[in-house]
C-alpha atoms as a PDB file:
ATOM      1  CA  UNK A   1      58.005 214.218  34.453  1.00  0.00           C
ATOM      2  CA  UNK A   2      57.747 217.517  33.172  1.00  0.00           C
ATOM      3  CA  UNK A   3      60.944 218.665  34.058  1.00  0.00           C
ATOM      4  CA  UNK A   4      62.292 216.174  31.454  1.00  0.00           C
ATOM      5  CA  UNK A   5      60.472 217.392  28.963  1.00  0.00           C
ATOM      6  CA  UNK A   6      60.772 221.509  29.848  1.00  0.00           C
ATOM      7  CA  UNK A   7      64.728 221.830  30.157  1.00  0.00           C
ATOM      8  CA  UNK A   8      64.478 223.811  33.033  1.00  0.00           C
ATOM      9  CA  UNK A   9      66.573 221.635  35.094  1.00  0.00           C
ATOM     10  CA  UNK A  10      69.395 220.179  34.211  1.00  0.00           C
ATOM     11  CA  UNK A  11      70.874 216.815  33.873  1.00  0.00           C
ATOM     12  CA  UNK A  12      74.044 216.776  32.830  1.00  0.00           C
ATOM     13  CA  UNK A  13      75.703 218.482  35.681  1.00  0.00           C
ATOM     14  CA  UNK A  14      74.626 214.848  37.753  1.00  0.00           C
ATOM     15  CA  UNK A  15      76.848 213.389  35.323  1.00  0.00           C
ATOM     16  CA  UNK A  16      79.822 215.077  35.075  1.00  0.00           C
ATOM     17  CA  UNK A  17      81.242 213.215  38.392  1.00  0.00           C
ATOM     18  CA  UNK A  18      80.058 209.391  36.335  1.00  0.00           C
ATOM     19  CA  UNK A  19      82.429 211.350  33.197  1.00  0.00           C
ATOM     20  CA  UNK A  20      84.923 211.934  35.259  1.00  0.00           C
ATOM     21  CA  UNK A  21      85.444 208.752  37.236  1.00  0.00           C
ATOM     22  CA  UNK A  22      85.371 206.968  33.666  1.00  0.00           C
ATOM     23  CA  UNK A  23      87.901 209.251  32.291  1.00  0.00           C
ATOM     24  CA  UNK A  24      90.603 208.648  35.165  1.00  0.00           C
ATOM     25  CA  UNK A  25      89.575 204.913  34.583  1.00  0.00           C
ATOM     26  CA  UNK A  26      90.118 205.111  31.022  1.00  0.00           C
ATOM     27  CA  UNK A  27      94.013 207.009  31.349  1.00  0.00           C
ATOM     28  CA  UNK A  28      94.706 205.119  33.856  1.00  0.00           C
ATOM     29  CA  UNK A  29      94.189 202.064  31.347  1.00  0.00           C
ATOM     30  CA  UNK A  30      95.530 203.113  28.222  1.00  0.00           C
ATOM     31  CA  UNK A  31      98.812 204.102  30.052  1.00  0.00           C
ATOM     32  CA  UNK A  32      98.913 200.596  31.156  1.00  0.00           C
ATOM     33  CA  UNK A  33      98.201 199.214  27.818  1.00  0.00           C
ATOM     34  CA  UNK A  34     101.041 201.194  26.699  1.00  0.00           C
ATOM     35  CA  UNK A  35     103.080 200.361  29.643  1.00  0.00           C
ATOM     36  CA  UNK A  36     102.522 196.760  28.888  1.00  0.00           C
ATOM     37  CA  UNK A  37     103.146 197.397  25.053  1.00  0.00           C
ATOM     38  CA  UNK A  38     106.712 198.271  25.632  1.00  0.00           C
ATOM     39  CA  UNK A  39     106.836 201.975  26.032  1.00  0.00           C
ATOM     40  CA  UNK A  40     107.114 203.025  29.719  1.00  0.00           C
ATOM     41  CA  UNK A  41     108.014 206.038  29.645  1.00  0.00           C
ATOM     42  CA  UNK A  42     104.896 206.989  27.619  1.00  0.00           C
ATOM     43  CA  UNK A  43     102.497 205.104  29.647  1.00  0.00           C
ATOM     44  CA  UNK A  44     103.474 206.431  32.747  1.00  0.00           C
ATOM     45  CA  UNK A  45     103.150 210.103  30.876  1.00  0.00           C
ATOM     46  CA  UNK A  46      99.445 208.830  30.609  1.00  0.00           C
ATOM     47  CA  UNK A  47      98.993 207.958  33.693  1.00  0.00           C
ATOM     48  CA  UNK A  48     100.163 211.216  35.110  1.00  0.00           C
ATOM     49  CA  UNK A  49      99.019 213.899  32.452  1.00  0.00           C
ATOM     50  CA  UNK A  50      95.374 211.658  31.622  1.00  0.00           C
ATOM     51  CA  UNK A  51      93.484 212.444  34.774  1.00  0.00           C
ATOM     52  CA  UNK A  52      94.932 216.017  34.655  1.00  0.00           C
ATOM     53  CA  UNK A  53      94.073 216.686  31.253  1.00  0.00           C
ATOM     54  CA  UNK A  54      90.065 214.689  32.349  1.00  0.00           C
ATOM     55  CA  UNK A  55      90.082 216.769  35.496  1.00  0.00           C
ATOM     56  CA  UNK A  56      90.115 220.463  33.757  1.00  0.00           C
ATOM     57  CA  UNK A  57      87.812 219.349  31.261  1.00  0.00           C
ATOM     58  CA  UNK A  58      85.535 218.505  34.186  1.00  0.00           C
ATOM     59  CA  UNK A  59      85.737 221.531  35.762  1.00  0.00           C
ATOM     60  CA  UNK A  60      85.152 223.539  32.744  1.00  0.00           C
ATOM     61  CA  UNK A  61      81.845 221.905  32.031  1.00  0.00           C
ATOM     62  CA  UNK A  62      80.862 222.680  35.408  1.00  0.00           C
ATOM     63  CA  UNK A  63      82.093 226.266  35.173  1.00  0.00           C
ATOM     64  CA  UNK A  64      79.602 226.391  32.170  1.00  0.00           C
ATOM     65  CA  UNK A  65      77.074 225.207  34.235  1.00  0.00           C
ATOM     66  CA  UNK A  66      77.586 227.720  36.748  1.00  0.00           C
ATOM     67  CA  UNK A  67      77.466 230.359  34.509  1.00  0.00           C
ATOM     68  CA  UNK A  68      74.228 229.127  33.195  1.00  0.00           C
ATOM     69  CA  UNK A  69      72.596 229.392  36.629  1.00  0.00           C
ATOM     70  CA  UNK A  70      73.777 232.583  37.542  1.00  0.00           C
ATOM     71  CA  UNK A  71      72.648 234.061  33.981  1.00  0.00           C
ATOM     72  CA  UNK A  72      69.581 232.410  34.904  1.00  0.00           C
ATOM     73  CA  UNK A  73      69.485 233.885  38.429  1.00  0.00           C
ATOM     74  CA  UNK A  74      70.283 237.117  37.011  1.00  0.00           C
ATOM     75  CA  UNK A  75      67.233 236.944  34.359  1.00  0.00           C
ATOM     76  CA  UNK A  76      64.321 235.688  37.131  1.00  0.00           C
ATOM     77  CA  UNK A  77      66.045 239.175  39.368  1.00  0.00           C
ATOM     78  CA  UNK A  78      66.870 236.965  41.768  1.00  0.00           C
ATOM     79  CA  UNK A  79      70.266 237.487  44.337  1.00  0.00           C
ATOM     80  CA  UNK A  80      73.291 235.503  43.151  1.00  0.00           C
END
């Protein structure tokens, strides 16, 4: 319980896979929806670029992460 409450774990980085899997879910749907509201070519854009455009946003919250850890690492003197 006091790791909650101290901030010196973190969270977030758990939840980034749960963001990510909704994202895809989420492009994946609206280029449906647009598929199904007459513009194919537009939807299946969506499809294609959405997860992309979900996956490098992904990976640069976990690159932030990363650098947070080894900035940490570096400040305790400890070997990357």
């Amino acid at each position: 319980m006091r790791n909650l409450f101290s901030f010196d774990t973190l969270m977030t980085p758990a939840f980034i896979h749960v963001v990510y899997g909704l994202g895809i879910a989420v492009a994946v749907l609206a280029g449906v929806g647009s598929i199904l509201g007459g513009s194919i070519v537009k939807g299946l854009l969506i499809i294609v670029v959405g997860p992309i455009f979900v996956r490098v946003g992904c990976e640069v919250l976990i690159v932030l992460f990363h650098i947070n850890d080894h900035l940490a690492a570096i400040r305790a003197g400890k070997n990357i």
